[in-house]
C-alpha atoms as a PDB file:
ATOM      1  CA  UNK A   1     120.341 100.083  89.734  1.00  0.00           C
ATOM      2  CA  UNK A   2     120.829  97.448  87.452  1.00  0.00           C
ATOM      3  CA  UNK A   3     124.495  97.154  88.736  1.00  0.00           C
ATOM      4  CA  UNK A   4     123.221  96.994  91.814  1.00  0.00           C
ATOM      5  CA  UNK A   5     121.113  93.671  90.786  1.00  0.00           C
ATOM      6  CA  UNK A   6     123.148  92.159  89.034  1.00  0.00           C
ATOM      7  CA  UNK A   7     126.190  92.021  91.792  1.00  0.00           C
ATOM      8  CA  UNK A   8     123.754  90.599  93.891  1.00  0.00           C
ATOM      9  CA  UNK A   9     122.715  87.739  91.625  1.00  0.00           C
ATOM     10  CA  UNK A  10     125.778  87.182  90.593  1.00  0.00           C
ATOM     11  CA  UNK A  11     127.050  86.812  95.076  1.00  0.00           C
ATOM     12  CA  UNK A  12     123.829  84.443  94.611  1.00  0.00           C
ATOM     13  CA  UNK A  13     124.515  82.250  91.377  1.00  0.00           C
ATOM     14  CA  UNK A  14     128.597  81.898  92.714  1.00  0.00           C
ATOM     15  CA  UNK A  15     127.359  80.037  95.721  1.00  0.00           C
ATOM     16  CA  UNK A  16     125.898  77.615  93.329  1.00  0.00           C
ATOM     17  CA  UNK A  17     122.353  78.630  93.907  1.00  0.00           C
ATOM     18  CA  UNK A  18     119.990  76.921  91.223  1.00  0.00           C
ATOM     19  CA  UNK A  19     118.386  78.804  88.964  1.00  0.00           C
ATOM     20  CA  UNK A  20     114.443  79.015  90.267  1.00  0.00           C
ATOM     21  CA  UNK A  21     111.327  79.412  88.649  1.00  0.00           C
ATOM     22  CA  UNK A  22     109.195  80.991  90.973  1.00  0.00           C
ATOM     23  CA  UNK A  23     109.374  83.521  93.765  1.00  0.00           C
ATOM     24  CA  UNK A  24     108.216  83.260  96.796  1.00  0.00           C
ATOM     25  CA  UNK A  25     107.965  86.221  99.834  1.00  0.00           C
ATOM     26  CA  UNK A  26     106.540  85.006 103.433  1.00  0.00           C
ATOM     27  CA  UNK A  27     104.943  87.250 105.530  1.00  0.00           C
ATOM     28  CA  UNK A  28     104.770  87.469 109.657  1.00  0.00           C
ATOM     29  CA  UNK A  29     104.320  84.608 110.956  1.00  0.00           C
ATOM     30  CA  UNK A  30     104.333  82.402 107.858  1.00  0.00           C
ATOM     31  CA  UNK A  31     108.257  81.919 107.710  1.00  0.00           C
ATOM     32  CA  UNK A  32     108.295  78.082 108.319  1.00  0.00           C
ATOM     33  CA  UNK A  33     107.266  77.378 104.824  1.00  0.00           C
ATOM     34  CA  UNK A  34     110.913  78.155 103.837  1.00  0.00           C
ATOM     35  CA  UNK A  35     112.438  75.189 106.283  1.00  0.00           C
ATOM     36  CA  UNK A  36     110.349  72.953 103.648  1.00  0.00           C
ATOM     37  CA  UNK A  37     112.875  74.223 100.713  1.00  0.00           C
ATOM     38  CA  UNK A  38     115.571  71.747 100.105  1.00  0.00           C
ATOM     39  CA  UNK A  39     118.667  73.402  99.079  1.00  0.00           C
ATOM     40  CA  UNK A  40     120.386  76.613 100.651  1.00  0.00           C
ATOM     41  CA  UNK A  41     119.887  79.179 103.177  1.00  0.00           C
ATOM     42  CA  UNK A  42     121.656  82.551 102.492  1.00  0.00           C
ATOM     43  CA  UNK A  43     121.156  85.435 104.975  1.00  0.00           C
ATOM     44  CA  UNK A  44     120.092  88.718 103.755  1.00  0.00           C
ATOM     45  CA  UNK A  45     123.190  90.538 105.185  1.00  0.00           C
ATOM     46  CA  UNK A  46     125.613  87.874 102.990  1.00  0.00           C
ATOM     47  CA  UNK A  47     124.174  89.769  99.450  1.00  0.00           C
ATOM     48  CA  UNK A  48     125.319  92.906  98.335  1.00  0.00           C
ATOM     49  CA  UNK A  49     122.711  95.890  98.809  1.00  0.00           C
ATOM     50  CA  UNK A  50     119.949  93.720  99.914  1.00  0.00           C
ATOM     51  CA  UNK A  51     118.342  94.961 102.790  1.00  0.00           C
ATOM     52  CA  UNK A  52     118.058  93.253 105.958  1.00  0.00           C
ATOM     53  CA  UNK A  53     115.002  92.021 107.702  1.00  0.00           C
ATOM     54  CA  UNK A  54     114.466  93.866 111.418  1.00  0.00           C
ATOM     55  CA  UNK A  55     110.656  93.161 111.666  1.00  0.00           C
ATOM     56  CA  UNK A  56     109.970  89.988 114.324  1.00  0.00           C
ATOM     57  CA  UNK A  57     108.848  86.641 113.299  1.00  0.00           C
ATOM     58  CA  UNK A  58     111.302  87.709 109.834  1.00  0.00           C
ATOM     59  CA  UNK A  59     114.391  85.022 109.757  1.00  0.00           C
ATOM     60  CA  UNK A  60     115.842  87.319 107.252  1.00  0.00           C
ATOM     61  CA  UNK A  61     117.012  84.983 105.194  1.00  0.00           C
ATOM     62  CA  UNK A  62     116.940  83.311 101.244  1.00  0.00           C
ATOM     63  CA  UNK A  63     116.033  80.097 100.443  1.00  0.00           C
ATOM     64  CA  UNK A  64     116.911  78.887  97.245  1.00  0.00           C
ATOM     65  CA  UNK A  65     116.108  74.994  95.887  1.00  0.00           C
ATOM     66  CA  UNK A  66     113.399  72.314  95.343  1.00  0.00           C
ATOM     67  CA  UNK A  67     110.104  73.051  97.484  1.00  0.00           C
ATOM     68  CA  UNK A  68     106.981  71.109  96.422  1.00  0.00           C
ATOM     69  CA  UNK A  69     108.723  69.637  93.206  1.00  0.00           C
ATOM     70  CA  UNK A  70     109.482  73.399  91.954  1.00  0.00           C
ATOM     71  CA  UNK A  71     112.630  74.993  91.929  1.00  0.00           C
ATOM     72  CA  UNK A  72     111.757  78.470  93.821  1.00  0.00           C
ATOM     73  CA  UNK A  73     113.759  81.598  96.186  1.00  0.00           C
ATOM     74  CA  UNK A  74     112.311  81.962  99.318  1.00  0.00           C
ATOM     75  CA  UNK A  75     112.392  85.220 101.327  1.00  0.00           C
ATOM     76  CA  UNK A  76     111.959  83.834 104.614  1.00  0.00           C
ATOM     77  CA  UNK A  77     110.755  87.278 105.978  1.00  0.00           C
ATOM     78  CA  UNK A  78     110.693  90.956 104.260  1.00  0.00           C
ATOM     79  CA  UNK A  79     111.096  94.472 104.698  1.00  0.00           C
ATOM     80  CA  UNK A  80     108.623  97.037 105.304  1.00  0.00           C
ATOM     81  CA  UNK A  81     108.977 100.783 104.960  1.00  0.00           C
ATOM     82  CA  UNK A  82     107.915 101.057 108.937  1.00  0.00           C
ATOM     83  CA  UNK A  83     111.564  99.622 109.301  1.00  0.00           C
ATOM     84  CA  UNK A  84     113.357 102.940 107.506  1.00  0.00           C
ATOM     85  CA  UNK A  85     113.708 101.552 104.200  1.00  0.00           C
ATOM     86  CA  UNK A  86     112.826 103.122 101.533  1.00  0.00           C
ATOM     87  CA  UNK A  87     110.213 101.616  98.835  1.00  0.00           C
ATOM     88  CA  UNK A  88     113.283 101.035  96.438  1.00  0.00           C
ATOM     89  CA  UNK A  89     114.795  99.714  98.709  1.00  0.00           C
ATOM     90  CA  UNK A  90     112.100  97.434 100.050  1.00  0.00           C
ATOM     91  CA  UNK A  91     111.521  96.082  96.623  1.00  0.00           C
ATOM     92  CA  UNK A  92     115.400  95.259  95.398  1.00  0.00           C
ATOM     93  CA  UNK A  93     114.983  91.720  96.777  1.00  0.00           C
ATOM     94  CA  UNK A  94     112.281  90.932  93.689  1.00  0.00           C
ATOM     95  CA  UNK A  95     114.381  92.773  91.392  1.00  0.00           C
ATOM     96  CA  UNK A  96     117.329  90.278  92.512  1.00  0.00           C
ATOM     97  CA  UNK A  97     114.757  87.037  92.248  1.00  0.00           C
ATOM     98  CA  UNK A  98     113.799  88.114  88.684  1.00  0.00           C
ATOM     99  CA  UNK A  99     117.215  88.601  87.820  1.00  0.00           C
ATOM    100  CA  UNK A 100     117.985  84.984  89.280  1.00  0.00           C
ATOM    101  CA  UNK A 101     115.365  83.874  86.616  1.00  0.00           C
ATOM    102  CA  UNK A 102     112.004  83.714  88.761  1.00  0.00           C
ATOM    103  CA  UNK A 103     109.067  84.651  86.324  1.00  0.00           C
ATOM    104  CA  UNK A 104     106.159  84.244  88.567  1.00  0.00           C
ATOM    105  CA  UNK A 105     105.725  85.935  92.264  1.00  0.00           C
ATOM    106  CA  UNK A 106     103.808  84.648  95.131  1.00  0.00           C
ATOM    107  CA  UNK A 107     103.398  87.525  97.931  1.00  0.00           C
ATOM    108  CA  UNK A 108     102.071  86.281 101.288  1.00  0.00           C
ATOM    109  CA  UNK A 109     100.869  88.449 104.082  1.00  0.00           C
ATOM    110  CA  UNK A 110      99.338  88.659 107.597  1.00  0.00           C
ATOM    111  CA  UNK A 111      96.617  91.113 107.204  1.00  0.00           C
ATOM    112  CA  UNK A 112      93.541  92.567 109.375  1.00  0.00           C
ATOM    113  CA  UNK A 113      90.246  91.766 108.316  1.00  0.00           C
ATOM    114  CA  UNK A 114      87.418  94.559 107.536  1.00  0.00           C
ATOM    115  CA  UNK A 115      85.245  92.445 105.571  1.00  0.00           C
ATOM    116  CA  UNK A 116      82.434  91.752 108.341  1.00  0.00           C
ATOM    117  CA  UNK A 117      82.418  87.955 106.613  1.00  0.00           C
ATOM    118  CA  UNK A 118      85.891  87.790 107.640  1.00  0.00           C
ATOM    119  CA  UNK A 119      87.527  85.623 110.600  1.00  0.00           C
ATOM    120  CA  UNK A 120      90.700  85.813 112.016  1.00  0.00           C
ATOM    121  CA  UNK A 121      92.672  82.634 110.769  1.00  0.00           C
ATOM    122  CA  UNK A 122      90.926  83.027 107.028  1.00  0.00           C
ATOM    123  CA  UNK A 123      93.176  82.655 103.977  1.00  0.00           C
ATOM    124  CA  UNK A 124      92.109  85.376 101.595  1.00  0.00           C
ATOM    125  CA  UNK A 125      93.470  85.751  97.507  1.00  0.00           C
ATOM    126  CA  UNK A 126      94.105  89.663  96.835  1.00  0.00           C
ATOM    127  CA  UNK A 127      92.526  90.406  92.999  1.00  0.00           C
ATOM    128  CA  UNK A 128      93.415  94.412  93.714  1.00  0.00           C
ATOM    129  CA  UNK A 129      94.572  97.036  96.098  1.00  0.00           C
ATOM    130  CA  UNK A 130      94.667 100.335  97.240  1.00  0.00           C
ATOM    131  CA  UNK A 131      97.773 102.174  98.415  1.00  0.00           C
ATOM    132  CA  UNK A 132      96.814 105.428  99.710  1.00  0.00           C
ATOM    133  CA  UNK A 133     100.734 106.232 100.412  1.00  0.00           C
ATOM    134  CA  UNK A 134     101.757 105.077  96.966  1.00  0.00           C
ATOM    135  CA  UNK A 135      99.206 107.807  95.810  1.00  0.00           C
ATOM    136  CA  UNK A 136     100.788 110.204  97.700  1.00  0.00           C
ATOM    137  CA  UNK A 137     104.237 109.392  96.721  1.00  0.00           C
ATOM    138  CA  UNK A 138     106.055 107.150  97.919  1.00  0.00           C
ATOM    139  CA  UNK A 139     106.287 104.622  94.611  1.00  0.00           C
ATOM    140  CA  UNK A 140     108.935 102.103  94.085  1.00  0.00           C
ATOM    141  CA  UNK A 141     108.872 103.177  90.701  1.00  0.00           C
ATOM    142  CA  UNK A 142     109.800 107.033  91.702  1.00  0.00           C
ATOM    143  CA  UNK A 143     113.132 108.198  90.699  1.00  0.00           C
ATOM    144  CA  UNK A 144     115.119 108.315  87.526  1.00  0.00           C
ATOM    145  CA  UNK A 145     113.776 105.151  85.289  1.00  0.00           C
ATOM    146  CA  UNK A 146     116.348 102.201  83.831  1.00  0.00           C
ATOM    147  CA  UNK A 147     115.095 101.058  80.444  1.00  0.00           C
ATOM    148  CA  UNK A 148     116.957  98.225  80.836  1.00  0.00           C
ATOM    149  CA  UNK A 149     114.976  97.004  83.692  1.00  0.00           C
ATOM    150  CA  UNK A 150     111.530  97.776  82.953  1.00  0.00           C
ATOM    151  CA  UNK A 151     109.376 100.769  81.118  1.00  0.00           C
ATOM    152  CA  UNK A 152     108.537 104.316  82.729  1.00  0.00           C
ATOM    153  CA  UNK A 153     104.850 104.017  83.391  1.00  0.00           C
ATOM    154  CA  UNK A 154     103.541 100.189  84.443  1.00  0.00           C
ATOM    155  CA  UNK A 155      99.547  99.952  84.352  1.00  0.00           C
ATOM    156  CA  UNK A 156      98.052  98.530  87.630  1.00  0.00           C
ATOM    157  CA  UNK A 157      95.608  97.156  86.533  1.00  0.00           C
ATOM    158  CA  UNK A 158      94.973  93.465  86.358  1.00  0.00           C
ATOM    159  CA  UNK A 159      98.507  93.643  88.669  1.00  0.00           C
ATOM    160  CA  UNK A 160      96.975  90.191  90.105  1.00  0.00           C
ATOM    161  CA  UNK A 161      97.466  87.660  87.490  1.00  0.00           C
ATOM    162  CA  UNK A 162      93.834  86.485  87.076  1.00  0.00           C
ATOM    163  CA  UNK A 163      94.471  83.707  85.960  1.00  0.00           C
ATOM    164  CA  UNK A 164      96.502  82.660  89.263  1.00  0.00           C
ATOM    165  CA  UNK A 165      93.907  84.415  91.114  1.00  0.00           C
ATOM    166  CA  UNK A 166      91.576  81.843  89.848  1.00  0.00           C
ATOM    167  CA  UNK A 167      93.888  78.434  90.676  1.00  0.00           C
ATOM    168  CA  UNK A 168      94.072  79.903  93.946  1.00  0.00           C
ATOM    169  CA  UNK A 169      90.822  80.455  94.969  1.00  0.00           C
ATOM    170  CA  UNK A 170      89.780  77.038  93.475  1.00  0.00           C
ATOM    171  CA  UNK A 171      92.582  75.243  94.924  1.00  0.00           C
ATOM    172  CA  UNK A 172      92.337  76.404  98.554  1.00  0.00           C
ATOM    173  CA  UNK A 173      88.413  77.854  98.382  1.00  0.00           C
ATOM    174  CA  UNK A 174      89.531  81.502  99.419  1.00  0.00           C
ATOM    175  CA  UNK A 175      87.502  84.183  98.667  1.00  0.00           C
ATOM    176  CA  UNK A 176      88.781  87.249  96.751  1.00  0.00           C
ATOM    177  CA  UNK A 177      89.537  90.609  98.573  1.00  0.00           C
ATOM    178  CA  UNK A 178      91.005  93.858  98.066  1.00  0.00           C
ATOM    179  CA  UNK A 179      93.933  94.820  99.662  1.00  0.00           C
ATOM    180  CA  UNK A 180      94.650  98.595 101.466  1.00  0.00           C
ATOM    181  CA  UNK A 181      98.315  99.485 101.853  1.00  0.00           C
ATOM    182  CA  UNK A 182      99.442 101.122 104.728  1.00  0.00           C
ATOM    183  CA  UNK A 183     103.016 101.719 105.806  1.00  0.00           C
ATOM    184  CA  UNK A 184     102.956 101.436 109.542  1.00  0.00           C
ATOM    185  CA  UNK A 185     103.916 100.098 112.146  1.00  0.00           C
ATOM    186  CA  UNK A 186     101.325 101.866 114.061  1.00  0.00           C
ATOM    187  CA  UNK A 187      98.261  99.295 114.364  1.00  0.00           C
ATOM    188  CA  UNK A 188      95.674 101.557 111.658  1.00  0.00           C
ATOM    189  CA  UNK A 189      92.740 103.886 113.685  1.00  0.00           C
ATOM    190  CA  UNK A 190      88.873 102.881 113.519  1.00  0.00           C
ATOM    191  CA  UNK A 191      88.645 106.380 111.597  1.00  0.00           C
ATOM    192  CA  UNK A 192      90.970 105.060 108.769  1.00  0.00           C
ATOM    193  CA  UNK A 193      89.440 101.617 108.892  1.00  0.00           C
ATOM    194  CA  UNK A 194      86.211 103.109 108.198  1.00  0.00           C
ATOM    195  CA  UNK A 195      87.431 105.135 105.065  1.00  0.00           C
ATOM    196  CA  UNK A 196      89.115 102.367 103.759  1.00  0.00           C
ATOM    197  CA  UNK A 197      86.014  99.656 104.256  1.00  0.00           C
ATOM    198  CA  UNK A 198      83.941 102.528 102.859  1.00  0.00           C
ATOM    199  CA  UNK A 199      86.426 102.404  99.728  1.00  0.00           C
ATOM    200  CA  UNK A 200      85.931  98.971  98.750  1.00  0.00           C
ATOM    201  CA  UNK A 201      88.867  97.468 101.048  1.00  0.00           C
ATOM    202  CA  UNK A 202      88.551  94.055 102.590  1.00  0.00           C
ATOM    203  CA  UNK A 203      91.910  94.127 104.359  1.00  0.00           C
ATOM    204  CA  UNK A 204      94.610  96.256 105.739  1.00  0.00           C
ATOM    205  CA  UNK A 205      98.631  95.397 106.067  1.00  0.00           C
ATOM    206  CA  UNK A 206     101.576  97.094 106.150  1.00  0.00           C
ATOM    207  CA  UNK A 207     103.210  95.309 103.088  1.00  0.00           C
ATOM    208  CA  UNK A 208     103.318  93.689  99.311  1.00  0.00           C
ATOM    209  CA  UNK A 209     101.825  96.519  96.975  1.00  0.00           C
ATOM    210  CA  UNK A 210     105.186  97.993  96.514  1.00  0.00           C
ATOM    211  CA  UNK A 211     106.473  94.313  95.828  1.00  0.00           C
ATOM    212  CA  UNK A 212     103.402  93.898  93.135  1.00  0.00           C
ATOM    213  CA  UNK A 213     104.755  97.055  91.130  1.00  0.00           C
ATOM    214  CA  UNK A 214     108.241  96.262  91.212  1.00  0.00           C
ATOM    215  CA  UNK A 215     107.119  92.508  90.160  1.00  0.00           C
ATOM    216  CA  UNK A 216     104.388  94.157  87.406  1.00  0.00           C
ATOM    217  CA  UNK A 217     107.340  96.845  86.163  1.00  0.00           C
ATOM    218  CA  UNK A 218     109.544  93.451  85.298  1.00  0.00           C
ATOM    219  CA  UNK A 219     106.657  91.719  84.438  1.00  0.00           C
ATOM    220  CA  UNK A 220     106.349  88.969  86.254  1.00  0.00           C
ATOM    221  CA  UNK A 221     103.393  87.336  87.232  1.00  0.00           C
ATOM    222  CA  UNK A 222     102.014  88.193  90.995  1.00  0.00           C
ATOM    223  CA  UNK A 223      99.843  86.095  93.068  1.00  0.00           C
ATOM    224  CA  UNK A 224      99.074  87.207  96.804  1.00  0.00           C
ATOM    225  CA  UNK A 225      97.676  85.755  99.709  1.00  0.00           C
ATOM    226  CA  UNK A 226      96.675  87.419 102.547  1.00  0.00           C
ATOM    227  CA  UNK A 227      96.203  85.708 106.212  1.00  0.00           C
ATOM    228  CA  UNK A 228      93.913  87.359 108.578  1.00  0.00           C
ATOM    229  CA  UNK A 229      95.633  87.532 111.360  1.00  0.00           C
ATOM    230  CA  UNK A 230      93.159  90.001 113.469  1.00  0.00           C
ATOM    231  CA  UNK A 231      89.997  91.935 112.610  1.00  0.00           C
ATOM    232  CA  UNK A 232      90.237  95.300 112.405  1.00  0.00           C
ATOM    233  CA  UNK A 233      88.713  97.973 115.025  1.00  0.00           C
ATOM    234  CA  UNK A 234      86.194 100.548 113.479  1.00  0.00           C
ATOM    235  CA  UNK A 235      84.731 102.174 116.200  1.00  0.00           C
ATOM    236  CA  UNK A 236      85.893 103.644 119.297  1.00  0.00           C
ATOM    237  CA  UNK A 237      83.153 102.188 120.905  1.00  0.00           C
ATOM    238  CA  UNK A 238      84.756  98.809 120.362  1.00  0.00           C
ATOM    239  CA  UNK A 239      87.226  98.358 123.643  1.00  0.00           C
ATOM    240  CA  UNK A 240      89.356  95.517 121.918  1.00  0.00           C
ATOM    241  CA  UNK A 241      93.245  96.958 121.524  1.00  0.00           C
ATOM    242  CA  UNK A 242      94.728  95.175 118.483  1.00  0.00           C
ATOM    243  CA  UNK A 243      98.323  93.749 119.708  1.00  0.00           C
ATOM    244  CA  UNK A 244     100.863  92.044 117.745  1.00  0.00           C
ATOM    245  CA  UNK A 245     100.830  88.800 120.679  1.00  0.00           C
ATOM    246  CA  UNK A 246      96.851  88.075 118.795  1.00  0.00           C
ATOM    247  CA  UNK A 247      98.765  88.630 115.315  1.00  0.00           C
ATOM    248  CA  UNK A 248     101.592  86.161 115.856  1.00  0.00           C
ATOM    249  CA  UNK A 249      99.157  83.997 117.788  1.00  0.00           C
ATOM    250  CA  UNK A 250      96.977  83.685 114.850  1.00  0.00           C
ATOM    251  CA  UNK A 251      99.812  83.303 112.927  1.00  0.00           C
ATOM    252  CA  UNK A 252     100.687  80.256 114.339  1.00  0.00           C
ATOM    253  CA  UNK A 253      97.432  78.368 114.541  1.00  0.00           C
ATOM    254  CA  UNK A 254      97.333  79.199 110.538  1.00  0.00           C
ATOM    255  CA  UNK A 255     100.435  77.826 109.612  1.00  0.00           C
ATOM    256  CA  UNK A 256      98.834  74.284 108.791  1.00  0.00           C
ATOM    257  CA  UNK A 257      96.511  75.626 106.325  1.00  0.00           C
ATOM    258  CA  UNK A 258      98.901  77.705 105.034  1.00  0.00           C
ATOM    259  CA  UNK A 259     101.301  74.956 104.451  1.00  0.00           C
ATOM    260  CA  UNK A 260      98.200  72.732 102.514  1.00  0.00           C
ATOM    261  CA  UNK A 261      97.356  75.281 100.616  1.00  0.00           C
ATOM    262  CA  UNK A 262     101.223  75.962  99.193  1.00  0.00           C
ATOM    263  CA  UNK A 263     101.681  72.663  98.894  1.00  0.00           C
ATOM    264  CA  UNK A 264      98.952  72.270  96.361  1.00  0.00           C
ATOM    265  CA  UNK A 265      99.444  75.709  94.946  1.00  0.00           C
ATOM    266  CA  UNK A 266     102.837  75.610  93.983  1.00  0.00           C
ATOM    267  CA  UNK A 267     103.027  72.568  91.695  1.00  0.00           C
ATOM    268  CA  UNK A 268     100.266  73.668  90.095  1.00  0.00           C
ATOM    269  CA  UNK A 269     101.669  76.872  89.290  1.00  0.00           C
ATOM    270  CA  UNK A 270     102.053  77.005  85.071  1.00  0.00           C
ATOM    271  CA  UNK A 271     105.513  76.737  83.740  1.00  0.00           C
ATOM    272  CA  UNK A 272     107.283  79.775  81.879  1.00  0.00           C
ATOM    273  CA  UNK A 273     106.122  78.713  78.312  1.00  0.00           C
ATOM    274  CA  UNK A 274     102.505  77.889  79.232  1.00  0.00           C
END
């Protein structure tokens, strides 16, 4: 594996890519913060081993240079496990950001609401989640274990910086919620939704826990950011069929916010020494 990183930073750092601070991972519909970077534009399919985005609204491409007065790498779109890849394989792009120097991680999401104080087009800062397929297995952090790239067992706990938790919410006035993992890409059923609302969850997406571990097992800091893009059905009673057209719609009508909020956020975030 750490081969396998390093040839890909190395592709990166030969195109004269700057050296960034902080990483940065856009979810559905939240890609156009990237054409704010000033610098490059790399596509994932360029970069040895990294995987390559199929999902829509997902550019599928790396931004690397000055956004917001901070040098950052932008994934301008993801990969999911509902697109065949494996969780190692989903999370080898923030290996390859860490490698590139990035120290802190900023995760955003599009995200169905089960809190009933939820709306669709609220910004919401994750503080902890629940995976119920990383439970049952499928861990980035499964498999033989490289030393040299971060310890055997990686406590979960506190995975949200709180500290970052804290700028956010007092930056942008999100609440706090806790995040369910599923892996999709079937929209979740009202049976599940009730399970995990009875659990403590406040929203449901298809992404960024196996990104948090990966980012927690090189510790780097991890901030996350969900947008709720729908509200989730938990009754069959209810006759409303979630659809990704209200997702991307949503999507769209956030992506002013959104853009605010990072451009306050990101300055603010501390440097490596602080």
């Amino acid at each position: 594996m750490r081969e396998r990183i390093l040839a890909a930073a190395d592709h990166i750092r030969a195109l004269g890519a700057p050296r960034p601070d902080i990483a940065l991972v856009l979810g559905s519909g939240l890609g156009p913060l990237a054409d704010e970077v000033q610098g490059m534009a790399i596509p994932y399919a360029d970069i040895p081993d990294f995987p390559v985005s199929t999902a829509p609204s997902h550019a599928g491409q790396l931004r690397i240079g000055r956004l917001f007065g901070r040098d950052c790498v932008v994934m301008q779109g993801r990969v999911h496990m509902y697109e065949g890849y494996s969780p190692q394989e989903v999370v080898f792009p923030i290996r390859v950001m860490q490698e590139l120097g990035a120290y802190t991680l900023v995760l955003t999401n599009a995200a169905g609401g089960m809190n009933p104080v939820y709306r669709a087009g609220d910004l919401v800062v994750i503080e902890d989640h629940l995976s119920l397929a990383v439970a049952s297995g499928l861990d980035p952090l499964r498999g033989p274990n490289d030393p040299d790239v971060g310890p055997r067992f990686v406590s979960m706990n506190r995975a949200y910086d709180p500290a970052l938790v804290a700028l956010a919410e007092r930056i942008g006035g999100l609440r706090r919620g806790v995040y369910a993992h599923v892996v999709g890409p079937s929209f979740e059923p009202p049976a599940l939704i009730r399970m995990l609302k009875s659990a403590g969850c406040d929203l449901v997406g298809m992404s960024t826990v196996p990104e948090v571990i990966a980012a927690r097992h090189l510790d780097m800091k991890v901030l996350a950011i969900s947008a709720v893009t729908n509200i989730a059905v938990d009754s069959t009673a209810n006759t409303h069929i979630t659809n990704e057209d209200e997702v991307w719609e949503t999507a769209r009508a956030i992506q002013p916010r959104f853009l605010a909020l990072m451009q306050a956020l990101i300055p603010a975030l501390p440097k490596e020494d602080a």
